[in-house]
Protein backbone atom coordinates (compact mmCIF):
# COMPACT_ATOMS: atom_id res chain seq x y z
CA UNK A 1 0.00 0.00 0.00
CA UNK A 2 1.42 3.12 -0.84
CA UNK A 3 1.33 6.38 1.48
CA UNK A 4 -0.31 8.46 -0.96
CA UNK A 5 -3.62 6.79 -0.89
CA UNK A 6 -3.65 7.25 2.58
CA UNK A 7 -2.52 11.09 3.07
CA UNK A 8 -3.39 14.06 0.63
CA UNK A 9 -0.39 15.23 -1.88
CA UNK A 10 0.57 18.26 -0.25
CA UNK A 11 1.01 16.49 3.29
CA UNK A 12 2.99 13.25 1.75
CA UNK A 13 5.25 15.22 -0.57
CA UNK A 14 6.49 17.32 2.16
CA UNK A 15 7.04 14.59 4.92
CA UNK A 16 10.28 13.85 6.21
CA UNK A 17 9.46 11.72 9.17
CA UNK A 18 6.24 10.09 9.93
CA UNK A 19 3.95 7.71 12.94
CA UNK A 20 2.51 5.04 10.27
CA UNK A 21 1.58 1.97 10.92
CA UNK A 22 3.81 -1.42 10.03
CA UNK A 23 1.47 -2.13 7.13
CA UNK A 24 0.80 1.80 5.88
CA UNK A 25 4.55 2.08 5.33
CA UNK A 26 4.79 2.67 1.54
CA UNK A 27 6.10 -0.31 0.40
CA UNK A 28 4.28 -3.95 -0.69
CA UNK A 29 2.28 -4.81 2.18
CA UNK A 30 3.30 -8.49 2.38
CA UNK A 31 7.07 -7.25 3.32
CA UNK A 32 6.82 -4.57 6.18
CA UNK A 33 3.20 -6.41 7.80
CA UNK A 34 3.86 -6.57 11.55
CA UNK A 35 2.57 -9.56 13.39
CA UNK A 36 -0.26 -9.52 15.29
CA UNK A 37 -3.75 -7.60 15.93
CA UNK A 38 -1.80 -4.92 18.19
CA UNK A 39 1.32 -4.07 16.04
CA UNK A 40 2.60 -1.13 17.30
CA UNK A 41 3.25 1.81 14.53
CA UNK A 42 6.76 3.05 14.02
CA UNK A 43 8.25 5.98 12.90
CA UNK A 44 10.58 6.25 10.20
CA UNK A 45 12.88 9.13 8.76
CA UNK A 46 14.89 9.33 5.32
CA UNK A 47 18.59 9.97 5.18
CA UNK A 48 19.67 13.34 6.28
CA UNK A 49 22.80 13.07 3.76
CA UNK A 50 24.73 11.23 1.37
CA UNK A 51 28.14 12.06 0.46
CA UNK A 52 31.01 10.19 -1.21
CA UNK A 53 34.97 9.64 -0.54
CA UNK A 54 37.54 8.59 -3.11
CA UNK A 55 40.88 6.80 -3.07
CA UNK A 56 41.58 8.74 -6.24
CA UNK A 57 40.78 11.97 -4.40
CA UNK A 58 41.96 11.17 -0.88
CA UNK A 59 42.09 14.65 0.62
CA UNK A 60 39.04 16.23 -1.62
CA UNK A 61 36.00 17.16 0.34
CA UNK A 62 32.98 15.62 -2.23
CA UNK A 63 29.39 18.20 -1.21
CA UNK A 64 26.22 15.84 0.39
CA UNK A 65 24.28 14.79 -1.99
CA UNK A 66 21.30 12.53 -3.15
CA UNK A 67 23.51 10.34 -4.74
CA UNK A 68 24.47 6.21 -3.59
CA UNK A 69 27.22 5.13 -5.45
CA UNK A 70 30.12 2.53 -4.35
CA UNK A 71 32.46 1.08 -6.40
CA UNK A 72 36.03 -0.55 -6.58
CA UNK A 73 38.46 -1.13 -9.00
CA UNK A 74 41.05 -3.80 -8.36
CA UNK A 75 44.82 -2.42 -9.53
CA UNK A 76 47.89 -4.22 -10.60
CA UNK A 77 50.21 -2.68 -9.00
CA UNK A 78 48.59 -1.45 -5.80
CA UNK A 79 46.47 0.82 -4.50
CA UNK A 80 43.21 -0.54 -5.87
CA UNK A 81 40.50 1.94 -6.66
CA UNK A 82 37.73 2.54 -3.83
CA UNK A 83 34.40 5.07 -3.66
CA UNK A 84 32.81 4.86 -0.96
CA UNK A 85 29.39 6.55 0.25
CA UNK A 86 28.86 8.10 3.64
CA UNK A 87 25.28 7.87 4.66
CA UNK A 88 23.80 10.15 7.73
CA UNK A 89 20.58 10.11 9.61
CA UNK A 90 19.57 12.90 11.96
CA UNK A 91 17.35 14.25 14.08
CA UNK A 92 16.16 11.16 15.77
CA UNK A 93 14.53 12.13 18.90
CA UNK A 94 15.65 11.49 22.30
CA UNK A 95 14.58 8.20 23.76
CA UNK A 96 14.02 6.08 20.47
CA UNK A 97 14.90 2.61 20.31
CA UNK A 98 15.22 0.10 17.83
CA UNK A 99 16.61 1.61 15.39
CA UNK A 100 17.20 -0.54 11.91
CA UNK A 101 18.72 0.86 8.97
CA UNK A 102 16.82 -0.23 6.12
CA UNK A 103 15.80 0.05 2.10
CA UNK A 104 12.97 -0.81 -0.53
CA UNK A 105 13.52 0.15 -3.81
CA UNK A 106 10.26 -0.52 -5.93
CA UNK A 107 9.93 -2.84 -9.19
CA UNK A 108 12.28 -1.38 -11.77
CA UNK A 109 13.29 1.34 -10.00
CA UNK A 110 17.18 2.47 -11.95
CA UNK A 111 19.70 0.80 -9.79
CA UNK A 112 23.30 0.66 -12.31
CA UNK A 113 25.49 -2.31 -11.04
CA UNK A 114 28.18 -4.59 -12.09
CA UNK A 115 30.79 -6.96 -10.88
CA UNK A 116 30.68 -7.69 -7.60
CA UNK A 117 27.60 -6.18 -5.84
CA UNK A 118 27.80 -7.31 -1.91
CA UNK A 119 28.59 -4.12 0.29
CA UNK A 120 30.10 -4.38 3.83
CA UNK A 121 28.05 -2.01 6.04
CA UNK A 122 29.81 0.03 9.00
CA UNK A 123 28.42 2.15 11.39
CA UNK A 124 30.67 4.90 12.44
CA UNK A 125 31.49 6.42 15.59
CA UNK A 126 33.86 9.54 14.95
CA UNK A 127 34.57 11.40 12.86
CA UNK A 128 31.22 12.46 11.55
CA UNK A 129 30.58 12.80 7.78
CA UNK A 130 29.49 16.72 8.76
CA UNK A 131 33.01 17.45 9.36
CA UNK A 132 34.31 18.08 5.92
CA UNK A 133 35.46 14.48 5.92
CA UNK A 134 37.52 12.79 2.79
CA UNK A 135 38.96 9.44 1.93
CA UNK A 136 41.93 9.83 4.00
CA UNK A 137 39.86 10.65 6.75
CA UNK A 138 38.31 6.72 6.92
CA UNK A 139 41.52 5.25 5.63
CA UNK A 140 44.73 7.20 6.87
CA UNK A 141 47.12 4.41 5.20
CA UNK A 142 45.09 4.93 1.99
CA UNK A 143 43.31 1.37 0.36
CA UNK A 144 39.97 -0.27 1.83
CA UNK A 145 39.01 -2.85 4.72
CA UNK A 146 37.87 -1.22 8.19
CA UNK A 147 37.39 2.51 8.44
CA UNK A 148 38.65 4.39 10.95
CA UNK A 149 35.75 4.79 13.70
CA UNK A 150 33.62 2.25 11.91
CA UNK A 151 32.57 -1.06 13.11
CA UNK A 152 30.94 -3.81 10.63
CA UNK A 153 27.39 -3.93 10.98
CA UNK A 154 26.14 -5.94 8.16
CA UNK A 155 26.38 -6.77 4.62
CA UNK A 156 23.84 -6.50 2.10
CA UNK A 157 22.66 -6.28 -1.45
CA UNK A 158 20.70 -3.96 -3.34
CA UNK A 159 17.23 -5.78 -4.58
CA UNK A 160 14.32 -4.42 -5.49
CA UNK A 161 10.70 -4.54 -4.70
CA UNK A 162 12.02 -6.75 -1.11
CA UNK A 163 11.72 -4.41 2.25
CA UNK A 164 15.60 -5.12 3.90
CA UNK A 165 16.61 -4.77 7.23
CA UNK A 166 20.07 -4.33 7.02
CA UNK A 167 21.30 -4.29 10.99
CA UNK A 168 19.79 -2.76 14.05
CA UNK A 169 21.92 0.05 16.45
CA UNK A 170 21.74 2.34 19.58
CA UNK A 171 19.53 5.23 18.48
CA UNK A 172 21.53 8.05 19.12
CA UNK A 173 20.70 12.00 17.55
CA UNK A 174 22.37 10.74 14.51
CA UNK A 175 23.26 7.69 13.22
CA UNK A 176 25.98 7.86 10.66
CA UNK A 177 26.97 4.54 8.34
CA UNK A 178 29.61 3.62 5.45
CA UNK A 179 29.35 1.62 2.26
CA UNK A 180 31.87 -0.28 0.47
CA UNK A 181 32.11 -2.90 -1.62
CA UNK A 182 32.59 -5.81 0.01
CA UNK A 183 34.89 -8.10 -1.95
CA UNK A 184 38.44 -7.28 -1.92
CA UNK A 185 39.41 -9.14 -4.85
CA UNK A 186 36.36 -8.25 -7.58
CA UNK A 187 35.58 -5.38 -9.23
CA UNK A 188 32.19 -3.80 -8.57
CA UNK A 189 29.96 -1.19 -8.30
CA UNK A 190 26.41 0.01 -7.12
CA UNK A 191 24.97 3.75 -7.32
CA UNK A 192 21.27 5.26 -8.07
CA UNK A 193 19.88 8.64 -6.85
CA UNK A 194 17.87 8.38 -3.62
CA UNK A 195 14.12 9.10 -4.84
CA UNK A 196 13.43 9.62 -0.96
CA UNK A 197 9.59 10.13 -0.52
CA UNK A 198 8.17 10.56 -3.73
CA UNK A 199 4.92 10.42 -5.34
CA UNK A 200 5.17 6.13 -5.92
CA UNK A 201 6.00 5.81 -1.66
CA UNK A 202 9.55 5.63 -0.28
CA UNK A 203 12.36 4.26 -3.04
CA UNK A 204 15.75 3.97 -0.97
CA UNK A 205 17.60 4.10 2.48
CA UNK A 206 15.00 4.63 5.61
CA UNK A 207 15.39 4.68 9.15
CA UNK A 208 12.59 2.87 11.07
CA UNK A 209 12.39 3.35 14.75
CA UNK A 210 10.16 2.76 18.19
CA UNK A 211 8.27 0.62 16.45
C-alpha cells in the first residue's frame, strides 16, 4: 500500500518523518506487515545526507548529496581503486529505540550495477561525515578494509521490490553509516539517486524506529 492513498499530496510530498503503521509504510504490504492484531506503529525518517569519498581523491571534500554510489576497481600494481558513500541520519529524537537501517527500492526502479555487488556495512562512531570528511579521513594508510571509527554492521545487497533490514543500532541524535564494496578481490559497483519520498511511496535508504 502506498502512502499516498492514505494522506493528501501536499502532506505526503512534504514529509520527512512520519507515525505510520507497520502495514501503511509505503512499500508492498506483504514485506513490512507486523505480526499480530496490536502491532505497534513506528516511525521512520529518510537519510539526512549522502556524500562520497575517493581513493583517487583522498584529501578532496565531495558536497552531500542525493547520490548512492560505491564502487572498486582492483589495480595491478597497488592501490586498488575505492568510492565509498557516507550515509547520515539525523534528528532522531531522544529516547528512540530500535533503530534498523533499512531500504525498498520498488519494481524497476534504476539501480546501475556490475561486478561484484555485496557491500560491507559500518556504522561509524567519529569522525562524523558533517566534518568536511575525505577518503583519508576513513583510511589514513590509503586502500579499503575497516574505516577508521567504523565497526561492521552488516552486509547486504541492493534488490528491489524486497523491504531489507540491514542491521539494528543504539539510536543516538544521529546515526551515521559507510558503504563499500565488500569483496576485496572483484571489481564492482552500485549507485542510483535516492528518490526519498516521492509520489510512488519511499524508493531507498530509511530509518525505522520505536516501532
Amino acid at each position: 500500500m502506498h502512502l499516498s492513498s492514505l494522506l493528501p499530496l501536499a502532506l505526503f510530498t512534504s514529509l520527512i518523518s512520519a507515525q505510520v503503521p507497520p502495514d501503511q509504510i509505503p512499500l508492498r504490504d506483504e514485506n513490512v506487515r507486523d505480526e499480530g492484531p496490536h502491532a505497534k506503529a513506528c516511525t521512520f525518517t529518510l537519510p539526512s545526507s549522502y556524500q562520497q569519498i575517493s581513493s583517487s581523491a583522498a584529501d578532496t571534500f565531495f558536497p552531500q548529496n542525493d547520490k548512492f554510489n560505491v564502487a572498486q576497481i582492483i589495480a595491478t600494481p597497488k592501490p586498488d581503486y575505492n568510492t565509498d558513500t557516507l550515509l547520515r541520519f539525523s534528528g532522531i529524537p531522544s529516547g528512540s529505540s530500535g533503530c534498523a537501517l533499512t531500504f525498498f527500492f520498488r519494481s524497476k526502479y534504476p539501480i546501475n550495477s556490475s561486478g561484484s555487488t555485496e557491500l560491507h556495512v559500518y556504522a561509524l562512531s567519529t569522525p562524523s561525515i558533517t566534518a568536511k570528511a575525505t577518503y583519508r579521513t576513513y583510511y589514513p594508510k590509503l586502500g579499503s578494509g575497516v574505516p577508521k571509527g567504523g565497526s561492521l554492521n552488516g552486509n547486504t545487497t541492493i534488490t528491489t521490490e524486497k523491504r531489507v533490514v540491514i542491521s539494528s543500532l543504539e539510536c543516538k541524535p544521529s546515526l551515521d553509516y559507510l558503504f563499500q564494496i565488500a569483496s576485496d578481490k572483484q571489481n564492482g559497483s552500485v549507485s542510483f539517486t535516492d528518490a526519498g519520498n516521492d509520489v510512488a511511496g519511499i524508493s531507498g535508504f530509511y530509518l525505522s524506529y520505536n516501532c
